[in-house]
PDB file of N, CA and C in Angstrom:
ATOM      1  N   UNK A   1     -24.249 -54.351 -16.513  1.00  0.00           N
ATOM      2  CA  UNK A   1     -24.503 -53.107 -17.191  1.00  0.00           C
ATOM      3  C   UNK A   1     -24.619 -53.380 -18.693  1.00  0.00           C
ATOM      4  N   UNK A   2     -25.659 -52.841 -19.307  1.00  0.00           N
ATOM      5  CA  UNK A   2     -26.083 -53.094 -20.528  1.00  0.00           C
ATOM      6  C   UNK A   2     -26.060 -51.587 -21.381  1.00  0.00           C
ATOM      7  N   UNK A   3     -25.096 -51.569 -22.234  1.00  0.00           N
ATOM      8  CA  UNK A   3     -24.778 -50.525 -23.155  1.00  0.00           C
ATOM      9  C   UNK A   3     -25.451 -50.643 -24.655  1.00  0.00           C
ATOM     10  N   UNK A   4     -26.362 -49.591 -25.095  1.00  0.00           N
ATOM     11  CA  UNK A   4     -26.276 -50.153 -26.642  1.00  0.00           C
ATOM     12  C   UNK A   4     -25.884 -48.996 -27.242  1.00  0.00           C
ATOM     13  N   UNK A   5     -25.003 -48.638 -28.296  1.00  0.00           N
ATOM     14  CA  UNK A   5     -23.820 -47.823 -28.545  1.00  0.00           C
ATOM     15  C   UNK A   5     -24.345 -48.356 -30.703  1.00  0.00           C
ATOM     16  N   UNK A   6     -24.369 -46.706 -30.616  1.00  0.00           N
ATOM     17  CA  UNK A   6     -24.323 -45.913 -32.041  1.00  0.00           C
ATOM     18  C   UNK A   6     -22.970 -45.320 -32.394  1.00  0.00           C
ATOM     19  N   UNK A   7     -22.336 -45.907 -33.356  1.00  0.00           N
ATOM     20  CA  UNK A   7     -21.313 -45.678 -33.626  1.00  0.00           C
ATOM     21  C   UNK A   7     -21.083 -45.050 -35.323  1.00  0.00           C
ATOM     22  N   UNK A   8     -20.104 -44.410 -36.151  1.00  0.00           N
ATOM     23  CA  UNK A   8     -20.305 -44.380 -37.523  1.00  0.00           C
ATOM     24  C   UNK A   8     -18.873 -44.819 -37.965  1.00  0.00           C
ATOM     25  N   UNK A   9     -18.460 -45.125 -38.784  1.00  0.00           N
ATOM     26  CA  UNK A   9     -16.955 -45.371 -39.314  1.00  0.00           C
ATOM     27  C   UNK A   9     -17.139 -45.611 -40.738  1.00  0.00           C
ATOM     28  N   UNK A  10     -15.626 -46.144 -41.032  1.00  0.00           N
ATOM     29  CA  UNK A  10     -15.451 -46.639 -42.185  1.00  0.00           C
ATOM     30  C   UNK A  10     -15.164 -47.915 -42.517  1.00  0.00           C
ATOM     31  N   UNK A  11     -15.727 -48.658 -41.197  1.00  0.00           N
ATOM     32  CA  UNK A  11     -15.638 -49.888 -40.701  1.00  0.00           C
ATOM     33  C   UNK A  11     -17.130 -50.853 -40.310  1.00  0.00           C
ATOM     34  N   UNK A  12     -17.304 -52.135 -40.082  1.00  0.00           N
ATOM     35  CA  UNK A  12     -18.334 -52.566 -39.521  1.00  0.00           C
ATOM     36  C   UNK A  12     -18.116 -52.610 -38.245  1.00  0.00           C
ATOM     37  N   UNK A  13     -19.053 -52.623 -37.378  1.00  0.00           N
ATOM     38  CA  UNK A  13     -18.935 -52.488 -35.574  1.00  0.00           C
ATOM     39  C   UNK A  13     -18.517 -53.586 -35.126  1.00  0.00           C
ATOM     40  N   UNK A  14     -18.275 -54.553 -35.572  1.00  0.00           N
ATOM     41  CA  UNK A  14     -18.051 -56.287 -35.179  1.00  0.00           C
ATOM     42  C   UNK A  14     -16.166 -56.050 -35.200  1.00  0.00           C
ATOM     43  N   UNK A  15     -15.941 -55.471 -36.051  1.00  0.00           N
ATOM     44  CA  UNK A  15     -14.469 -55.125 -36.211  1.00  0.00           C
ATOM     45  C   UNK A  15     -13.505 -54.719 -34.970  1.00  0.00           C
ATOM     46  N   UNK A  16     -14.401 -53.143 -34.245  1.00  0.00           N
ATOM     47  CA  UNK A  16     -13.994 -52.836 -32.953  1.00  0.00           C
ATOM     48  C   UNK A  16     -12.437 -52.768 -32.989  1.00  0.00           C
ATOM     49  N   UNK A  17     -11.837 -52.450 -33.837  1.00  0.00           N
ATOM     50  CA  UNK A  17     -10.674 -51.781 -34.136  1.00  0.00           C
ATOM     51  C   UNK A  17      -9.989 -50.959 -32.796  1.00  0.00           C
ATOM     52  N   UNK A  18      -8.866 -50.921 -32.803  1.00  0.00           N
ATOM     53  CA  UNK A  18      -8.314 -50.000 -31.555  1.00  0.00           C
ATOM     54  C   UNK A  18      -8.413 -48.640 -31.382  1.00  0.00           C
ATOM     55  N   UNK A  19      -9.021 -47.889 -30.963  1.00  0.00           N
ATOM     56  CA  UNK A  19      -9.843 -46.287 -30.916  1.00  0.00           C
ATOM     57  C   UNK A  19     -11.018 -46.536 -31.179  1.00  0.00           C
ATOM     58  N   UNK A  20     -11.520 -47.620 -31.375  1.00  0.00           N
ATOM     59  CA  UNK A  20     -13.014 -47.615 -31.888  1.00  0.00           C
ATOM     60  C   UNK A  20     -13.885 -46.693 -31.161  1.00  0.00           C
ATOM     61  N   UNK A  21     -13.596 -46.485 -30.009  1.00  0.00           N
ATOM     62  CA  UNK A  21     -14.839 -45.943 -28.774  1.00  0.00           C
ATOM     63  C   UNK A  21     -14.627 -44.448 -29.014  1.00  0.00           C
ATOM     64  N   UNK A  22     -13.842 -43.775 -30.413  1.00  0.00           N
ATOM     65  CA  UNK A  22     -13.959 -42.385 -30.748  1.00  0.00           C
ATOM     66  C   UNK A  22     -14.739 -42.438 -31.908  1.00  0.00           C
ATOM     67  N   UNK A  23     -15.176 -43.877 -32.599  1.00  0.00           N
ATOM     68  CA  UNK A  23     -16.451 -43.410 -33.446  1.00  0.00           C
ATOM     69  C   UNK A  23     -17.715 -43.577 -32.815  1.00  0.00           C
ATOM     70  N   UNK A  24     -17.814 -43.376 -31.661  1.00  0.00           N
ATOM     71  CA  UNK A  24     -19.174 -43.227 -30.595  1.00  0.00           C
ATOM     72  C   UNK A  24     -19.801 -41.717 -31.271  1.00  0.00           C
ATOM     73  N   UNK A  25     -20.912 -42.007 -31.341  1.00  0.00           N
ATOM     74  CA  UNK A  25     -22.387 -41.174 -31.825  1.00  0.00           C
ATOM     75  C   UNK A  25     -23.190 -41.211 -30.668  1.00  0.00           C
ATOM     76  N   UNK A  26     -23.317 -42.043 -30.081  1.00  0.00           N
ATOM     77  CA  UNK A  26     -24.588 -42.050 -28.614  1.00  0.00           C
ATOM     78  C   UNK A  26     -24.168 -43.140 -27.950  1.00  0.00           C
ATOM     79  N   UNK A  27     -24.396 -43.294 -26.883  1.00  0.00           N
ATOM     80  CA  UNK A  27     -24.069 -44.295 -26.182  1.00  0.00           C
ATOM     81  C   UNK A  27     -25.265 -44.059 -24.801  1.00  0.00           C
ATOM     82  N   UNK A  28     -25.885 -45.590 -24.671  1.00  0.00           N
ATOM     83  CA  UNK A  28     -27.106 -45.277 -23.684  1.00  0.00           C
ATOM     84  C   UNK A  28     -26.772 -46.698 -22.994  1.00  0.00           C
ATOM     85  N   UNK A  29     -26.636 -46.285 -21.591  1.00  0.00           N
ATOM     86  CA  UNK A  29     -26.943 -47.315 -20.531  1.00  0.00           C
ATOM     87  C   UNK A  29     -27.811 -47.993 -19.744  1.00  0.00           C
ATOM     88  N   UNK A  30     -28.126 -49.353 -19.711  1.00  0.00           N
ATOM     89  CA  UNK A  30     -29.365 -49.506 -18.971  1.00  0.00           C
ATOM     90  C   UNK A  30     -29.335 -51.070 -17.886  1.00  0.00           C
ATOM     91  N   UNK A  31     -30.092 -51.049 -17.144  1.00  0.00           N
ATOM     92  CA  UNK A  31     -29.179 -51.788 -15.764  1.00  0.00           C
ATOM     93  C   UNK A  31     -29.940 -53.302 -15.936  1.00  0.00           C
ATOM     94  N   UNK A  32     -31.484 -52.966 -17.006  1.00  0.00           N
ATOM     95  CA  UNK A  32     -31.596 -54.514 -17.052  1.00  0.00           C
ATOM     96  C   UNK A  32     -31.519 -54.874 -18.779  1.00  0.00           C
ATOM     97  N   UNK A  33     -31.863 -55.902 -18.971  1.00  0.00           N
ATOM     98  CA  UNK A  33     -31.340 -56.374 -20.514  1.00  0.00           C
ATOM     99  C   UNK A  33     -33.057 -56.348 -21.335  1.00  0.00           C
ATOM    100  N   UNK A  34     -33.782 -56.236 -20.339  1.00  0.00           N
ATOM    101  CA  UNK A  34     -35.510 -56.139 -21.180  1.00  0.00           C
ATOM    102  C   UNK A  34     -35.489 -54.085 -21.125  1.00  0.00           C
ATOM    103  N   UNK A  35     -34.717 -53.883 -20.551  1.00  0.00           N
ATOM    104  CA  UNK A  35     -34.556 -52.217 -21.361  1.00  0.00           C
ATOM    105  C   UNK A  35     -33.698 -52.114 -22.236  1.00  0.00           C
ATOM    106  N   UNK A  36     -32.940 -52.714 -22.018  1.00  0.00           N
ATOM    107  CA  UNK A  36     -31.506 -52.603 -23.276  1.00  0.00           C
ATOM    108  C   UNK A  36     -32.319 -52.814 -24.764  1.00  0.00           C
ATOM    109  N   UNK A  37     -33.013 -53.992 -24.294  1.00  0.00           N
ATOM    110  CA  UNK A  37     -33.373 -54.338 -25.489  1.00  0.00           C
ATOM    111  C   UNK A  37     -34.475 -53.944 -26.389  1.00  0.00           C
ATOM    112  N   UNK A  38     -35.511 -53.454 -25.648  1.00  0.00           N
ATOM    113  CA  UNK A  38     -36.595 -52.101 -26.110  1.00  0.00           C
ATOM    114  C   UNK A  38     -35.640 -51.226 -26.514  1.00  0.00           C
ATOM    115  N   UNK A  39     -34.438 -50.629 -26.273  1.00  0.00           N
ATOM    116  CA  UNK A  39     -34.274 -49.547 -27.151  1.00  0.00           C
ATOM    117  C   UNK A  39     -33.357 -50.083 -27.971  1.00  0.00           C
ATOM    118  N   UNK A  40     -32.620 -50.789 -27.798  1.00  0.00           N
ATOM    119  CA  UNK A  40     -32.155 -51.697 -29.361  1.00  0.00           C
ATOM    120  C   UNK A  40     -33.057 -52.245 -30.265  1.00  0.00           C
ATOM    121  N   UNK A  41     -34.482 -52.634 -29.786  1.00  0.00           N
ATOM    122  CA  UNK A  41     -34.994 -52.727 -31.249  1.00  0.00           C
ATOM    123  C   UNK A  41     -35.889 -51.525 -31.570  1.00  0.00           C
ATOM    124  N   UNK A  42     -35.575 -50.558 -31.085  1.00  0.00           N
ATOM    125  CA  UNK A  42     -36.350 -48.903 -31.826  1.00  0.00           C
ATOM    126  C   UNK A  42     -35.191 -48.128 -32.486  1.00  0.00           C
ATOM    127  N   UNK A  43     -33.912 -48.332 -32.140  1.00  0.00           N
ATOM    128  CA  UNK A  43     -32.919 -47.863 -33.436  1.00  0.00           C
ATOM    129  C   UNK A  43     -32.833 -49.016 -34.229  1.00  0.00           C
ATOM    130  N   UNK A  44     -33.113 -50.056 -34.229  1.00  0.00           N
ATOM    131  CA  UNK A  44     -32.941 -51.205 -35.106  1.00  0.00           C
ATOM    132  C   UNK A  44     -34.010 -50.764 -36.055  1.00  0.00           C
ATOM    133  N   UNK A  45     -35.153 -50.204 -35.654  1.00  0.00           N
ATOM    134  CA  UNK A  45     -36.817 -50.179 -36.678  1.00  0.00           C
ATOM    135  C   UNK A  45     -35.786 -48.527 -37.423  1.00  0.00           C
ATOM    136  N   UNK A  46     -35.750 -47.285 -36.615  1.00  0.00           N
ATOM    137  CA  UNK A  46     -35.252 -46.447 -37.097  1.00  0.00           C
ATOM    138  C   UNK A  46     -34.171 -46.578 -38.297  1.00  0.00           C
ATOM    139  N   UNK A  47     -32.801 -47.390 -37.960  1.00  0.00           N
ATOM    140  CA  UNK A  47     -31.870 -47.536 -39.228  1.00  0.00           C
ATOM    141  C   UNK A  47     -32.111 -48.286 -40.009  1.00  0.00           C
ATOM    142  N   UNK A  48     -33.003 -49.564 -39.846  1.00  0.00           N
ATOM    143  CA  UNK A  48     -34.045 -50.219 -41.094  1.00  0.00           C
ATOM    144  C   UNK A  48     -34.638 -49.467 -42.120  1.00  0.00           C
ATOM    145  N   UNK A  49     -35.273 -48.418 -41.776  1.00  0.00           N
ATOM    146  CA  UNK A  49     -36.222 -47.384 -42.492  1.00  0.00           C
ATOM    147  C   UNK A  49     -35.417 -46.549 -43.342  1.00  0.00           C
ATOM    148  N   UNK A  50     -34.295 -46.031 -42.585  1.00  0.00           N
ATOM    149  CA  UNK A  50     -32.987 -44.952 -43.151  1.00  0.00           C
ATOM    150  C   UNK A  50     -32.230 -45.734 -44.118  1.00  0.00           C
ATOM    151  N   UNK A  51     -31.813 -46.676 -43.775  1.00  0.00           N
ATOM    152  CA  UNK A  51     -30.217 -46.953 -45.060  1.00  0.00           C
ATOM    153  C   UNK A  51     -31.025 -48.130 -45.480  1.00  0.00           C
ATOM    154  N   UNK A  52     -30.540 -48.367 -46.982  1.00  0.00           N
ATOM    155  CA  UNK A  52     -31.210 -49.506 -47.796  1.00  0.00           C
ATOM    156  C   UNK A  52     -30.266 -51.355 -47.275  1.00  0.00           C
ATOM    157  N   UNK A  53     -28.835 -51.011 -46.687  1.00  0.00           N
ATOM    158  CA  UNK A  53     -28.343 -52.315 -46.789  1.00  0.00           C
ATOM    159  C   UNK A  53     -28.309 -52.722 -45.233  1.00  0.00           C
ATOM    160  N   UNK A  54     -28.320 -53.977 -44.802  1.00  0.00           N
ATOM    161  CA  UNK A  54     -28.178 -54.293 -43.438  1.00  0.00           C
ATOM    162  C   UNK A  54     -27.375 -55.680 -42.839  1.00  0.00           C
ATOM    163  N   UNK A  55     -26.484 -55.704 -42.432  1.00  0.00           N
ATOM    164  CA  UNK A  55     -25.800 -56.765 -42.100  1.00  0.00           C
ATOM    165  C   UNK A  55     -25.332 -56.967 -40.701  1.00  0.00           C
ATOM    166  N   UNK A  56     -26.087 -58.330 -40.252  1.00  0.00           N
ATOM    167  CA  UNK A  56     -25.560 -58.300 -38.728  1.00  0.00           C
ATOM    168  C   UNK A  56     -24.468 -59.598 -38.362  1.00  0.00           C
ATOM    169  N   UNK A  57     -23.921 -59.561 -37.388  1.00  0.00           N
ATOM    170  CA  UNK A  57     -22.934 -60.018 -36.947  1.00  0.00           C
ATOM    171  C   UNK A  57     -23.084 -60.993 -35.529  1.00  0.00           C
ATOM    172  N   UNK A  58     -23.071 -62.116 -35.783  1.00  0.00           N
ATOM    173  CA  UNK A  58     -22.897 -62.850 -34.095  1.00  0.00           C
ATOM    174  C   UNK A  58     -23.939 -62.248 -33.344  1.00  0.00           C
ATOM    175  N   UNK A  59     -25.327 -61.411 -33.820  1.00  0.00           N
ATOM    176  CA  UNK A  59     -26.245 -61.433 -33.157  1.00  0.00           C
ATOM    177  C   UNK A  59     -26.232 -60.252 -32.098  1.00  0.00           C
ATOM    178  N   UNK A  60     -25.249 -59.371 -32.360  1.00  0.00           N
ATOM    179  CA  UNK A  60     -24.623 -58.439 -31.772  1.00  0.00           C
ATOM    180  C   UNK A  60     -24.166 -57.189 -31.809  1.00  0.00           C
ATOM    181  N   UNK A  61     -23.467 -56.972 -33.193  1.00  0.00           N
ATOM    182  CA  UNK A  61     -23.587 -56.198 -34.169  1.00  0.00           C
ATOM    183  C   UNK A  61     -24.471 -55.713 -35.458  1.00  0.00           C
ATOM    184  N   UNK A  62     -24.928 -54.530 -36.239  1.00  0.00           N
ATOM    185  CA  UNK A  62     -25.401 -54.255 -36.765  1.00  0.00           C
ATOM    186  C   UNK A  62     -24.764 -53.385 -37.611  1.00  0.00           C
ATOM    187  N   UNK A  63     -24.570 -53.918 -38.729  1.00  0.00           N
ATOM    188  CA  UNK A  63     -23.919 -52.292 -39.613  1.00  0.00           C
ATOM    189  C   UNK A  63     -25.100 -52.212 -40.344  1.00  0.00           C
ATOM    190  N   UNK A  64     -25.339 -50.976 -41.089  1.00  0.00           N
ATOM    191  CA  UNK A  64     -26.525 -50.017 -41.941  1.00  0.00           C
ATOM    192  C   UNK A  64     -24.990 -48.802 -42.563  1.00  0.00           C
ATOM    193  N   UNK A  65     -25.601 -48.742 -44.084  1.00  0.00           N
ATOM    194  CA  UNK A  65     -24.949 -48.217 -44.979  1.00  0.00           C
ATOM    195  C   UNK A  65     -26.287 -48.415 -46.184  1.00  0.00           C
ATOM    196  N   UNK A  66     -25.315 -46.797 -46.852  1.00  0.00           N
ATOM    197  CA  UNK A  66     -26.016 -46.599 -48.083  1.00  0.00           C
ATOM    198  C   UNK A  66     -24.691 -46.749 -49.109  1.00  0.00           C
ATOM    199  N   UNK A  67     -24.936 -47.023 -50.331  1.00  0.00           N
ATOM    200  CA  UNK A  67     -23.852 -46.745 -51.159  1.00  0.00           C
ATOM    201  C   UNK A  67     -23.447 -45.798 -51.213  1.00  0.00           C
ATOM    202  N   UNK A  68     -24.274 -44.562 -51.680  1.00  0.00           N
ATOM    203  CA  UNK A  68     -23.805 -43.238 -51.904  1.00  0.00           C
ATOM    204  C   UNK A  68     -22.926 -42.520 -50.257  1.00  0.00           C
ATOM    205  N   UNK A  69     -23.073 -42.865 -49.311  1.00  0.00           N
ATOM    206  CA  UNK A  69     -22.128 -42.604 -48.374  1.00  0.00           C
ATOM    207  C   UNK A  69     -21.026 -43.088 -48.302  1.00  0.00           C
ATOM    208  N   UNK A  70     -20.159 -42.531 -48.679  1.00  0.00           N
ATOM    209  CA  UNK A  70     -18.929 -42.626 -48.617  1.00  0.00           C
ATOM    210  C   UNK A  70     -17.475 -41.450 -47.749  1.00  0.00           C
ATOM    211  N   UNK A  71     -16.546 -41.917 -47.763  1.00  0.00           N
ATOM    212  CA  UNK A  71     -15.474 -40.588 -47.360  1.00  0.00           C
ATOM    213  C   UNK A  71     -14.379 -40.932 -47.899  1.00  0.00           C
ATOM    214  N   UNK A  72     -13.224 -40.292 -48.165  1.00  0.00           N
ATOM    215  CA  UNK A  72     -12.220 -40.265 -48.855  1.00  0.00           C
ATOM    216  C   UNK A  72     -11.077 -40.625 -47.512  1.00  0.00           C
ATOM    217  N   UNK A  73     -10.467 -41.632 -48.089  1.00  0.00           N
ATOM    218  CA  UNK A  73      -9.689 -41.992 -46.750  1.00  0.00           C
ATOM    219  C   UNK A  73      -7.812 -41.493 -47.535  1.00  0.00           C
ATOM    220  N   UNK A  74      -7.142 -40.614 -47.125  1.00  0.00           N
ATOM    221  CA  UNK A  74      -5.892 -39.654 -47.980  1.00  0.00           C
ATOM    222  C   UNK A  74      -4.403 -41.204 -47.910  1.00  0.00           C
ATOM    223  N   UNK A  75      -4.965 -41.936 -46.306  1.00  0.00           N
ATOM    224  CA  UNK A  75      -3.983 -42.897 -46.436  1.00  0.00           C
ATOM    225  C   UNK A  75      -3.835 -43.800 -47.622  1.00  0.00           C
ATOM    226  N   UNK A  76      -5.417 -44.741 -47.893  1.00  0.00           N
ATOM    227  CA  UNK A  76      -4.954 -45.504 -48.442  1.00  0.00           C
ATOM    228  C   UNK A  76      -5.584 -44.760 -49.637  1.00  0.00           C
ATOM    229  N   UNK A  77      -5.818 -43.699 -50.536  1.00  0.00           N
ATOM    230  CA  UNK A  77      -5.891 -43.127 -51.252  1.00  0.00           C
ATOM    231  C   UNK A  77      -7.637 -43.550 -52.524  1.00  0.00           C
ATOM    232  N   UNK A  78      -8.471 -43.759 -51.843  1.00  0.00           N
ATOM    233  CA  UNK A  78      -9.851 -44.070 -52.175  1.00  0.00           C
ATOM    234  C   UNK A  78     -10.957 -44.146 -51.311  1.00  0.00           C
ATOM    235  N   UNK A  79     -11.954 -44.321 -51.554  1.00  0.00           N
ATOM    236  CA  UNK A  79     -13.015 -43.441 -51.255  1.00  0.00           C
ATOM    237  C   UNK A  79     -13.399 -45.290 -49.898  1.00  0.00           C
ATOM    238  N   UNK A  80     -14.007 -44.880 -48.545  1.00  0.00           N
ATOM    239  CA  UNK A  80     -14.135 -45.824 -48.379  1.00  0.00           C
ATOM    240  C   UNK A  80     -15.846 -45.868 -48.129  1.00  0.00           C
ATOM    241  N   UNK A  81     -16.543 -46.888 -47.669  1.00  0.00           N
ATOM    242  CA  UNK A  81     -18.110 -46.936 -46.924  1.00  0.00           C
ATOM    243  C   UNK A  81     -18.092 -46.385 -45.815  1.00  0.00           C
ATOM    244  N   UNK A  82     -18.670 -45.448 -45.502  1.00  0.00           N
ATOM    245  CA  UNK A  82     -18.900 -45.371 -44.344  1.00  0.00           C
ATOM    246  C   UNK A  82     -20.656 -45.957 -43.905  1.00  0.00           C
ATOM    247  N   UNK A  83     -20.112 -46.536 -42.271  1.00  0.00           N
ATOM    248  CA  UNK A  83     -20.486 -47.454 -42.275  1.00  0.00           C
ATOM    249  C   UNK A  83     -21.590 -46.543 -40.824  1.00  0.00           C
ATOM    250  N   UNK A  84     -22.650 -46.754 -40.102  1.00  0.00           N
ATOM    251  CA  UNK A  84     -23.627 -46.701 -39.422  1.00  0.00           C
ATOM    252  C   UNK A  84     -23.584 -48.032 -38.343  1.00  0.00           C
ATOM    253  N   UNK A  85     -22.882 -48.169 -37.056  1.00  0.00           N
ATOM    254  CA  UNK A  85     -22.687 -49.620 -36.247  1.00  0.00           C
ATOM    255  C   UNK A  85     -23.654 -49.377 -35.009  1.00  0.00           C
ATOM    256  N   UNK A  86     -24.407 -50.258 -34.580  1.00  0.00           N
ATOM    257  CA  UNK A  86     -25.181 -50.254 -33.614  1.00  0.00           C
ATOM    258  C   UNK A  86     -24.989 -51.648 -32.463  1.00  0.00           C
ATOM    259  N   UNK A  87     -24.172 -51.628 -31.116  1.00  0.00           N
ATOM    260  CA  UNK A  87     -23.937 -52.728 -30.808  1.00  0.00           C
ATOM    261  C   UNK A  87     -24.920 -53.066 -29.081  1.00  0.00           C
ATOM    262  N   UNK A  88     -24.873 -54.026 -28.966  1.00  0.00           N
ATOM    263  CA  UNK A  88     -25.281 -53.936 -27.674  1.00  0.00           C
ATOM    264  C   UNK A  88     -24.352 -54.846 -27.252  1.00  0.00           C
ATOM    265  N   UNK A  89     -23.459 -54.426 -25.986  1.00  0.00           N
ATOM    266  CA  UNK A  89     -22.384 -54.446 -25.092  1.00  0.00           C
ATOM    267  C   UNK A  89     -22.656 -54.706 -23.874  1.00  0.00           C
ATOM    268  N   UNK A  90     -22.663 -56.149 -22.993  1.00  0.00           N
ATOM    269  CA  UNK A  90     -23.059 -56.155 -21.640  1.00  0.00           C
ATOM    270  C   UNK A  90     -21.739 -56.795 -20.438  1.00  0.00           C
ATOM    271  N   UNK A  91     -21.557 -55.201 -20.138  1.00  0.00           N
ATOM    272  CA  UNK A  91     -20.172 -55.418 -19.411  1.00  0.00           C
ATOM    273  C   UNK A  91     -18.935 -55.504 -20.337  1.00  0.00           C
ATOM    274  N   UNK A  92     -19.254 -54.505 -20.900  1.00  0.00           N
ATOM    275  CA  UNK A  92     -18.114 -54.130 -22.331  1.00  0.00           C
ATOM    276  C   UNK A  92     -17.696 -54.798 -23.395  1.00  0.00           C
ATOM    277  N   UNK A  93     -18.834 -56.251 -23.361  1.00  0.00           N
ATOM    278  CA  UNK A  93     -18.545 -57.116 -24.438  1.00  0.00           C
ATOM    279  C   UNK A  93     -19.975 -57.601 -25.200  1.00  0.00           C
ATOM    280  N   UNK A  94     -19.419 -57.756 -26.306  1.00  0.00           N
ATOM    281  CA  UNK A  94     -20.626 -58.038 -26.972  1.00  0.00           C
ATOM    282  C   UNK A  94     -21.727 -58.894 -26.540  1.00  0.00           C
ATOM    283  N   UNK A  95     -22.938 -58.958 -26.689  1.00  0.00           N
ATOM    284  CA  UNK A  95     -23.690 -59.560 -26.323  1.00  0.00           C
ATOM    285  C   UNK A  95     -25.141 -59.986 -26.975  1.00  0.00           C
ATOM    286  N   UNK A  96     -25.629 -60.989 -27.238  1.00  0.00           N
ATOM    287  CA  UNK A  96     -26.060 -61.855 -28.223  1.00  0.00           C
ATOM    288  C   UNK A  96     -27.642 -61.645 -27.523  1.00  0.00           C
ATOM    289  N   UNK A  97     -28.042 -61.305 -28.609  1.00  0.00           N
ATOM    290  CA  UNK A  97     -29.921 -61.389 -28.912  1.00  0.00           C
ATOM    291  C   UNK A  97     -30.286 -62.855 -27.412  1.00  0.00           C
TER     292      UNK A  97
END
């Protein structure tokens, strides 16, 4: 099973922090990896176009951020990135181009 999962935080998606799967935005399933991957690279062309910065991870992860997006985090008392994560997940783990 091939997941590719839109996520937003104040984090990069490679991170996958504990609750991570409550900064889910979309999440789309697909049973072979030549569909997974047609629609991973049409949000890949989409958040290319949208946010100016792009950094990927182990081939797996994708964060997209703008500077001016930000949120105020009250714990640690400053403003953090929020961040735009796009992963593709096969069988709940990351999975490489």
């Amino acid at each position: 099973m091939n997941e590719i999962i839109y996520m937003k935080a104040g984090y990069e998606p490679w991170w996958m922090f504990p609750g991570w799967e409550k900064t889910i935005i979309e999440k789309h399933v697909f049973s072979s990896d030549m569909e997974a991957l047609a629609h991973l690279e049409l949000l890949l062309t989409k958040f290319r176009k949208a946010f100016p910065n792009e950094e990927n991870q182990k081939g797996t992860c994708w964060a997209f951020w703008s500077e001016e997006e930000q949120e105020f985090c009250e714990a640690c008392d400053d403003d953090l990135q929020t961040y735009h994560g796009i992963m593709w997940l096969k069988n709940g783990k990351p999975t490489q181009l």
